[in-house]
PDB file of N, CA and C in Angstrom:
ATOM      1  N   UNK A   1      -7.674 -23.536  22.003  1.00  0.00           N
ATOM      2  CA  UNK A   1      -7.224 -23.741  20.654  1.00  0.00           C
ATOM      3  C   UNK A   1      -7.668 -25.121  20.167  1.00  0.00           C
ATOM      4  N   UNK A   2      -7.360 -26.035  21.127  1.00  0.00           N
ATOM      5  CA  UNK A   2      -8.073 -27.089  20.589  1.00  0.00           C
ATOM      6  C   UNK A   2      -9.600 -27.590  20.734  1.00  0.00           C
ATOM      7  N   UNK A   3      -9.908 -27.023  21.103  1.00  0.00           N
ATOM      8  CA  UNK A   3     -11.783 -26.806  21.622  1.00  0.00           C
ATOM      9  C   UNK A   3     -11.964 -26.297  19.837  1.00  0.00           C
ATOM     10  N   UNK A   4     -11.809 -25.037  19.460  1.00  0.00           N
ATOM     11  CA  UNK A   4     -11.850 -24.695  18.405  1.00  0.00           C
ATOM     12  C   UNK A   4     -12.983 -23.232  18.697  1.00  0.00           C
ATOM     13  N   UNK A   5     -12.188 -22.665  19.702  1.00  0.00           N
ATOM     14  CA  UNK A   5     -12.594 -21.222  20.106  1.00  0.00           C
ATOM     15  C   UNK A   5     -12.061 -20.613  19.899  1.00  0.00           C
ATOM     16  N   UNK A   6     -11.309 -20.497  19.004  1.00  0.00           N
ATOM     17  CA  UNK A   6     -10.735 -19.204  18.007  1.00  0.00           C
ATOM     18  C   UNK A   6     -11.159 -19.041  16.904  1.00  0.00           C
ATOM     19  N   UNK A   7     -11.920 -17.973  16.636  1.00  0.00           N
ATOM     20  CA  UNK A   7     -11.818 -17.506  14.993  1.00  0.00           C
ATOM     21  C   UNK A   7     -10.554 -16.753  14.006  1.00  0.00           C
ATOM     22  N   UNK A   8     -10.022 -18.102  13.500  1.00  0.00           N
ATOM     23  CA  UNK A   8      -8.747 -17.568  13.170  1.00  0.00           C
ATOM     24  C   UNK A   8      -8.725 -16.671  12.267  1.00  0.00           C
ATOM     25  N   UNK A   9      -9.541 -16.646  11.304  1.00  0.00           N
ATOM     26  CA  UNK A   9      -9.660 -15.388  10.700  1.00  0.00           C
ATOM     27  C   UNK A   9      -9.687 -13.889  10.980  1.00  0.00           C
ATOM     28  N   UNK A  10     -10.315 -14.079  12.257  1.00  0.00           N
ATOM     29  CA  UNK A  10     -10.608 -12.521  12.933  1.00  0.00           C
ATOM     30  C   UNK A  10      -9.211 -12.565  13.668  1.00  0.00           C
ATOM     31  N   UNK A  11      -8.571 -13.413  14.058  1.00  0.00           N
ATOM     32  CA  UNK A  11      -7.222 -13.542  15.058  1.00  0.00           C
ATOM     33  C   UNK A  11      -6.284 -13.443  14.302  1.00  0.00           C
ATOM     34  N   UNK A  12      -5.958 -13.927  12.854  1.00  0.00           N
ATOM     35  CA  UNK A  12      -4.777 -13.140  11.699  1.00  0.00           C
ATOM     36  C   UNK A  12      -4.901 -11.963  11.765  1.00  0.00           C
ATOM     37  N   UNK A  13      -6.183 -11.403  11.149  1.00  0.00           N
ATOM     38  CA  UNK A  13      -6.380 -10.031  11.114  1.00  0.00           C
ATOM     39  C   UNK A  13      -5.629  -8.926  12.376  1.00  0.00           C
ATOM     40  N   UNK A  14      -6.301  -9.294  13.554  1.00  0.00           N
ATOM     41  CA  UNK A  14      -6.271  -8.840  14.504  1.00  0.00           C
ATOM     42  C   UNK A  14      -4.355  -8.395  14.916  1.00  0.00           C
ATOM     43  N   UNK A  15      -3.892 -10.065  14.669  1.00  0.00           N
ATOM     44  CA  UNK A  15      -2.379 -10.248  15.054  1.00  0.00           C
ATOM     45  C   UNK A  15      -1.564  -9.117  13.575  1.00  0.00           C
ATOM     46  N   UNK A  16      -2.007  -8.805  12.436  1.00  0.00           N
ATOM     47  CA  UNK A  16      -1.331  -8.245  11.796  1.00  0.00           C
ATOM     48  C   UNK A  16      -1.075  -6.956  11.820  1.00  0.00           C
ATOM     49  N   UNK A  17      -2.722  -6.636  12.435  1.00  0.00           N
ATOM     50  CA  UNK A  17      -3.069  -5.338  12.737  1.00  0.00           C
ATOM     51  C   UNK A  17      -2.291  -4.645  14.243  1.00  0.00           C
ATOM     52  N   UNK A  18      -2.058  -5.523  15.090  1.00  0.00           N
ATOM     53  CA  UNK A  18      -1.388  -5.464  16.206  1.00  0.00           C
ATOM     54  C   UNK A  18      -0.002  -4.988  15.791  1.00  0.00           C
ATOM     55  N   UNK A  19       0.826  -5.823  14.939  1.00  0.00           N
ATOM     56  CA  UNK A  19       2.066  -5.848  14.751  1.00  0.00           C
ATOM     57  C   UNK A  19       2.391  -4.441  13.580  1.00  0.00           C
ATOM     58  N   UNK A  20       1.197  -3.893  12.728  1.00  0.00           N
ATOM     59  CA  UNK A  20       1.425  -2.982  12.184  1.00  0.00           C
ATOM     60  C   UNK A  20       1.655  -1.705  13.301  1.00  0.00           C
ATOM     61  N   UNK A  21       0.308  -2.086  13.806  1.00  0.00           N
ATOM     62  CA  UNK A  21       0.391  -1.016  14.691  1.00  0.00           C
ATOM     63  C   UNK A  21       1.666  -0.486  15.521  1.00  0.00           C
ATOM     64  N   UNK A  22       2.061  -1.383  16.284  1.00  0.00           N
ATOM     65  CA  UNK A  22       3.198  -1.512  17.249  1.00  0.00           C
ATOM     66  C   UNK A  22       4.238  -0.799  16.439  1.00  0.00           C
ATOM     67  N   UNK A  23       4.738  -1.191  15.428  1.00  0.00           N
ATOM     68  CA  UNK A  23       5.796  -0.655  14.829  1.00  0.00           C
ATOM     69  C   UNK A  23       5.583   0.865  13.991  1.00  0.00           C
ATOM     70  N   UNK A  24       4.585   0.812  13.660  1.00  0.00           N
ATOM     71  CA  UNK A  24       4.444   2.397  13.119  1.00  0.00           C
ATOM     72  C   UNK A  24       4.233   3.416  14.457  1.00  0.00           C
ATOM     73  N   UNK A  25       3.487   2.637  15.525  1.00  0.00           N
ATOM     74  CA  UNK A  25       3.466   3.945  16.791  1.00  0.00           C
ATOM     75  C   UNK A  25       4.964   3.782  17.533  1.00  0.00           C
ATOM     76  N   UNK A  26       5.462   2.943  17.093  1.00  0.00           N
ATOM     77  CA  UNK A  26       7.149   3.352  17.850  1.00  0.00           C
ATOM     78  C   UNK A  26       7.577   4.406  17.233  1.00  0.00           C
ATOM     79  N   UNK A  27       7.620   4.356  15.691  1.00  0.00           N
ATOM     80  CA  UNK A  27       8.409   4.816  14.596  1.00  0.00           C
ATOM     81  C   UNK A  27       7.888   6.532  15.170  1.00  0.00           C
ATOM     82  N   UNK A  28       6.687   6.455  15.013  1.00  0.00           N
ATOM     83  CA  UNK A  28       6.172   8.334  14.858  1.00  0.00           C
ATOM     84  C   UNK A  28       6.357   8.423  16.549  1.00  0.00           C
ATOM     85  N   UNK A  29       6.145   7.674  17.418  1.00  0.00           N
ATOM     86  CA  UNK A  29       6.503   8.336  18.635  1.00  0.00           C
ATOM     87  C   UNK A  29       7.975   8.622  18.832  1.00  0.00           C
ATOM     88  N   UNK A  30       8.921   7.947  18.274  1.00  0.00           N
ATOM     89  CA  UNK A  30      10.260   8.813  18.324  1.00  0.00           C
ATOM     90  C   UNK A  30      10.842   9.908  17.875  1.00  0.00           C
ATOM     91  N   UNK A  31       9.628  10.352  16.753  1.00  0.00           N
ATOM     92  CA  UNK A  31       9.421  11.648  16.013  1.00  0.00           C
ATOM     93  C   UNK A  31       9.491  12.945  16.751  1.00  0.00           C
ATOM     94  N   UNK A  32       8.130  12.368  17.511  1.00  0.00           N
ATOM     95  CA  UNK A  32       7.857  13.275  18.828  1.00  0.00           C
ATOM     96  C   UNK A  32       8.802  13.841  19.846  1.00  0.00           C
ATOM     97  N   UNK A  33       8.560  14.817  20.185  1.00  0.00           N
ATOM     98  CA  UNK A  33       9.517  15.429  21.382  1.00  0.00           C
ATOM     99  C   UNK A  33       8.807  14.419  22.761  1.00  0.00           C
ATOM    100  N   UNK A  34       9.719  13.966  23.576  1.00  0.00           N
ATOM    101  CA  UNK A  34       9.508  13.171  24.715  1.00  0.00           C
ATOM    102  C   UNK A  34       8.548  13.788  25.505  1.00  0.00           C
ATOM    103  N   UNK A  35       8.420  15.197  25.484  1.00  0.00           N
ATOM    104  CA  UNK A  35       7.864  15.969  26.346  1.00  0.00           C
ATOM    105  C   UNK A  35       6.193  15.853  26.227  1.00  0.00           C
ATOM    106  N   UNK A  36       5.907  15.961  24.644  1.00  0.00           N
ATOM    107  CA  UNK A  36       4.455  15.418  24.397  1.00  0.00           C
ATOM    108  C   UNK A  36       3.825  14.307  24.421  1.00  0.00           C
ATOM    109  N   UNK A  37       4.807  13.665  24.620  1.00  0.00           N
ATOM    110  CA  UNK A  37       4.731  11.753  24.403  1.00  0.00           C
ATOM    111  C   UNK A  37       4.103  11.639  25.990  1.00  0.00           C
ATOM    112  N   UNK A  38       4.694  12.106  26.632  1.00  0.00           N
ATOM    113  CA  UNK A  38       5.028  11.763  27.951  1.00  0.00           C
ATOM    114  C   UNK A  38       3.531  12.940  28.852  1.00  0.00           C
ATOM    115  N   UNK A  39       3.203  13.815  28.148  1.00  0.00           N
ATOM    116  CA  UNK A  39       1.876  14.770  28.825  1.00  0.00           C
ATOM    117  C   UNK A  39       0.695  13.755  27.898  1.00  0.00           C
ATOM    118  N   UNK A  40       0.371  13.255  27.242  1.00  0.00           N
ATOM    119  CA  UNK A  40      -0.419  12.943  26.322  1.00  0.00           C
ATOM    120  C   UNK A  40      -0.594  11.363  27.335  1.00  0.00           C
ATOM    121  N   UNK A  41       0.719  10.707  27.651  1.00  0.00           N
ATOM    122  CA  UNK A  41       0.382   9.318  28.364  1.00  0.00           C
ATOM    123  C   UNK A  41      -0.320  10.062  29.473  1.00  0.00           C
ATOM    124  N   UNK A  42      -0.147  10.878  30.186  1.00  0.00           N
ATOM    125  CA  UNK A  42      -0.416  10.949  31.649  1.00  0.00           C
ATOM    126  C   UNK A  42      -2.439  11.648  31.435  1.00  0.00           C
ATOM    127  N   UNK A  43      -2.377  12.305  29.944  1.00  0.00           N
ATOM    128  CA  UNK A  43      -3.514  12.540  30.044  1.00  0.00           C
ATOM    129  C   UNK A  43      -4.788  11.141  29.976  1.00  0.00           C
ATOM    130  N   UNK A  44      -4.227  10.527  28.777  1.00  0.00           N
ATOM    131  CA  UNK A  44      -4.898   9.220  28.843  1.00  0.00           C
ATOM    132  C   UNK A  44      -5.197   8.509  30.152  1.00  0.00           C
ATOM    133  N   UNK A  45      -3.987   8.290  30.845  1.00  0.00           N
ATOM    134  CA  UNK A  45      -4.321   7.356  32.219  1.00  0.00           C
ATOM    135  C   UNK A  45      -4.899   8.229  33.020  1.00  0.00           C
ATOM    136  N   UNK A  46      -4.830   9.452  33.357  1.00  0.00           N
ATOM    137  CA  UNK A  46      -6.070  10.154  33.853  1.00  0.00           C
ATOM    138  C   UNK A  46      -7.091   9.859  33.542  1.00  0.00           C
ATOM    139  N   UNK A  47      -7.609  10.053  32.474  1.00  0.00           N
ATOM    140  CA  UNK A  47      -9.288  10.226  31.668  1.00  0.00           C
ATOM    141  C   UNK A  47      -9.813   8.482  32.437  1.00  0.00           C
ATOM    142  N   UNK A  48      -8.498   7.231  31.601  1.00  0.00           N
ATOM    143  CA  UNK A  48      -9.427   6.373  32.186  1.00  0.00           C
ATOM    144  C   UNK A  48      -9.540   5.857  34.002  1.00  0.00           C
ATOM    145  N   UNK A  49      -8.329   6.356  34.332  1.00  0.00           N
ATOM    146  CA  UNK A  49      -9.015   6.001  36.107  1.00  0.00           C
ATOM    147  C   UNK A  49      -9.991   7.140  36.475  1.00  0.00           C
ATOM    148  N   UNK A  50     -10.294   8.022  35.618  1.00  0.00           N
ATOM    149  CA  UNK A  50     -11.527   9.107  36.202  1.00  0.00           C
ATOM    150  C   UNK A  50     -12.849   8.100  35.553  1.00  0.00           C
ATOM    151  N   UNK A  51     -12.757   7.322  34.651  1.00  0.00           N
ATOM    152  CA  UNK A  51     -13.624   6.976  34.040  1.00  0.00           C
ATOM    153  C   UNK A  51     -13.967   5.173  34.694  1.00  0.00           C
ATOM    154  N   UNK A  52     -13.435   4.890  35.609  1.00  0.00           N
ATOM    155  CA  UNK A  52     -13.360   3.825  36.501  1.00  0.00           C
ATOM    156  C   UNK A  52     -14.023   4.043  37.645  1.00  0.00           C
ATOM    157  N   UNK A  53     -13.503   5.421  37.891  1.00  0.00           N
ATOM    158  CA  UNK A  53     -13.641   5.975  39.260  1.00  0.00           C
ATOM    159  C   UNK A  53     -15.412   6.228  39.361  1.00  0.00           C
ATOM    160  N   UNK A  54     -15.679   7.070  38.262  1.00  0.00           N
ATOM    161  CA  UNK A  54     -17.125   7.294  38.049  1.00  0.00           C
ATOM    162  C   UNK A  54     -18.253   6.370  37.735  1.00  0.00           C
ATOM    163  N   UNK A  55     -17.681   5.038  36.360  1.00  0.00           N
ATOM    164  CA  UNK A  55     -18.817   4.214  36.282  1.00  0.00           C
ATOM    165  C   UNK A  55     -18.791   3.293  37.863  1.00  0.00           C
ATOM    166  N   UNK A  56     -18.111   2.952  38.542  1.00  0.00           N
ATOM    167  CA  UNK A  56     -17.564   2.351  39.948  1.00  0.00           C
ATOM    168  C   UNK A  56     -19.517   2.660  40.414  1.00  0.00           C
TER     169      UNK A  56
END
């Protein structure tokens, strides 16, 4: 930070976009039945340790 290796512009953006995010995917994931929430995580972390496993 004090070097002056942040582009704060791209790092507001980024931090607002973070914090939108976060709160609207809480909001609609409580929408959701737990049951899809919960097959949908396990598919993701599949895909990427298959995708670890392979570029490896």
């Amino acid at each position: 930070m004090i070097a002056g290796f942040i582009a704060w512009q791209q790092a507001a953006l980024m931090m607002v976009g973070t914090a939108i995010g976060g709160y609207s995917g809480a909001y609609y994931t409580r929408q959701l039945k737990p049951e899809w929430v919960r097959r949908f995580i396990i598919v993701i972390a599949w895909g990427i340790t298959s995708y670890f496993f392979i570029r490896r």
